[in-house]
C-alpha atoms as a PDB file:
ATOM      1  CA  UNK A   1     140.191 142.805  61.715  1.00  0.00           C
ATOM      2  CA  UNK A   2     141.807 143.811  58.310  1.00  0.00           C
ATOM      3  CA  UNK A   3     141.550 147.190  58.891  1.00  0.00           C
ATOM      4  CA  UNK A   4     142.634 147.271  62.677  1.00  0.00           C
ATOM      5  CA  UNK A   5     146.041 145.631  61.096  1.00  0.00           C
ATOM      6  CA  UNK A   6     146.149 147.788  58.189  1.00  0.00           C
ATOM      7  CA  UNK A   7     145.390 151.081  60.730  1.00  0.00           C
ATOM      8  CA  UNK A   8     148.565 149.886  62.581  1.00  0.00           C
ATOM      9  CA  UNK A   9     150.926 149.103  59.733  1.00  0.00           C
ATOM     10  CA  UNK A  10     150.292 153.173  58.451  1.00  0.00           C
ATOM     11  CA  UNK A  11     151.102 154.176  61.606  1.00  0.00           C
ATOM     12  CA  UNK A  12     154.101 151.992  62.315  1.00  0.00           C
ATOM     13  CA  UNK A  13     156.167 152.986  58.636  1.00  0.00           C
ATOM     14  CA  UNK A  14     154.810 156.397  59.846  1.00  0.00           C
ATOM     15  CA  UNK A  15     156.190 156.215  62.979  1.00  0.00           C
ATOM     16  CA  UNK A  16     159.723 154.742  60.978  1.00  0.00           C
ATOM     17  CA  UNK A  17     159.298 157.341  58.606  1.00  0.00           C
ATOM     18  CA  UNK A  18     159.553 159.820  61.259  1.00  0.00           C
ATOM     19  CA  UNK A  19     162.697 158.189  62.998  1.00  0.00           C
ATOM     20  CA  UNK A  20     164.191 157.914  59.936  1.00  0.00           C
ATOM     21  CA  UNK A  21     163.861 161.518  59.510  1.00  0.00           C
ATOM     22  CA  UNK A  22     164.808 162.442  63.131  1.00  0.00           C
ATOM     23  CA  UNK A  23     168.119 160.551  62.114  1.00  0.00           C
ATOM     24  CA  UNK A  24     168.733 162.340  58.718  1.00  0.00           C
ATOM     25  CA  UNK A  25     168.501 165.882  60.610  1.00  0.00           C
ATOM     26  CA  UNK A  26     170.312 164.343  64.077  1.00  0.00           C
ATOM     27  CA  UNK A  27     172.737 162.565  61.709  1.00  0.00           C
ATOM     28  CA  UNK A  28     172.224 159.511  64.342  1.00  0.00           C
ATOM     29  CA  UNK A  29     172.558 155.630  63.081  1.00  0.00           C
ATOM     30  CA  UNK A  30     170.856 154.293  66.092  1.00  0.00           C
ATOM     31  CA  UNK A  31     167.209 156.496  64.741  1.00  0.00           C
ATOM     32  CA  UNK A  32     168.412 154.858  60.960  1.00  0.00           C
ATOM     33  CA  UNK A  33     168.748 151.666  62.354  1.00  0.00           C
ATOM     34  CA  UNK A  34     165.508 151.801  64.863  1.00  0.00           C
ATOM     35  CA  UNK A  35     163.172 153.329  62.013  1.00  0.00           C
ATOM     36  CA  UNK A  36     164.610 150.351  59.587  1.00  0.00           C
ATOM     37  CA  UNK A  37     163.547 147.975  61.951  1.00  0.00           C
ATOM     38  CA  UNK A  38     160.079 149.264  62.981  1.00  0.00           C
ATOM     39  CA  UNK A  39     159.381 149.234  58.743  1.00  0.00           C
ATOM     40  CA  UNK A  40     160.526 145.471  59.109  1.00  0.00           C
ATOM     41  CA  UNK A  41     158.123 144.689  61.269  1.00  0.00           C
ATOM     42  CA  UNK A  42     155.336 146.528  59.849  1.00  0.00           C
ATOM     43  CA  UNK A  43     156.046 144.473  56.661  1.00  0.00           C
ATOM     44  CA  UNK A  44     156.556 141.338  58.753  1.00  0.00           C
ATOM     45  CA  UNK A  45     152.824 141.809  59.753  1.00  0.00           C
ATOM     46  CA  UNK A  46     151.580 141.910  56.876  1.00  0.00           C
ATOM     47  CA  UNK A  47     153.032 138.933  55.434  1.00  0.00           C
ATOM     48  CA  UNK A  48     152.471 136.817  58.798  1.00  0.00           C
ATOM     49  CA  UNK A  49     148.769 138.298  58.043  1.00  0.00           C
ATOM     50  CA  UNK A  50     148.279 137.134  54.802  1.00  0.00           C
ATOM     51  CA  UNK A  51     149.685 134.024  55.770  1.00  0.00           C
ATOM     52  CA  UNK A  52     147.589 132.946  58.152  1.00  0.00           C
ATOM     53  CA  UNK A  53     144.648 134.209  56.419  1.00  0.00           C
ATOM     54  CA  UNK A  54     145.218 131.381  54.136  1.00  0.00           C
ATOM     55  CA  UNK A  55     145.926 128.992  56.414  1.00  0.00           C
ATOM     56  CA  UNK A  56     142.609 129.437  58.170  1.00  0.00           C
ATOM     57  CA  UNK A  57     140.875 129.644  54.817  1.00  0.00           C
ATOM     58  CA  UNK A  58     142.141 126.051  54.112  1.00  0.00           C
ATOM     59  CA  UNK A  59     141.642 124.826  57.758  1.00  0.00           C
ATOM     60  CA  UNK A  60     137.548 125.794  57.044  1.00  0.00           C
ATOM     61  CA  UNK A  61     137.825 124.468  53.776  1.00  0.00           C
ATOM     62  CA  UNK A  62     138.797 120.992  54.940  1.00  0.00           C
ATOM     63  CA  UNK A  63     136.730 121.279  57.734  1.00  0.00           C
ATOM     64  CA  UNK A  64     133.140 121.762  55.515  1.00  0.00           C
ATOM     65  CA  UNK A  65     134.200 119.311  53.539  1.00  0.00           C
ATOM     66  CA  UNK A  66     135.669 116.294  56.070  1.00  0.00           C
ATOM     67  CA  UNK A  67     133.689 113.389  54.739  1.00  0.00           C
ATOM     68  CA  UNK A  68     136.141 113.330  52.081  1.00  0.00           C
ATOM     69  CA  UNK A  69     139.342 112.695  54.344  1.00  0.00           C
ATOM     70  CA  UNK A  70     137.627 109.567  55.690  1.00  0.00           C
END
């Protein structure tokens, strides 16, 4: 699953890289502003990714151990 993720954040700040550049030679804000926001969301990803990772890692963790919450 980690690498399906990480596969799609390089090609989404690729694909942002590209619109960026697309706006630089069409001197275009709407390609700036569309290639800033797909690298937002690419990062985004990641963080909701690492986040939940973490989560789930303590939701197991409580779970193994539940004779201790009772």
């Amino acid at each position: 699953m980690l690498f399906t993720i990480l596969i799609l954040d390089v090609a989404l700040v690729a694909w942002s890289l590209h619109l960026m550049q697309q706006s630089f030679n069409h001197r275009e804000f709407s390609l700036m502003l569309a290639g800033i926001l797909v690298a937002t969301s690419a990062a985004a990803m990641m963080v909701v990714y690492f986040l939940m990772g973490t989560c789930m890692s303590d939701l197991a963790q409580m779970s193994q151990h539940s004779y201790a919450y009772f």
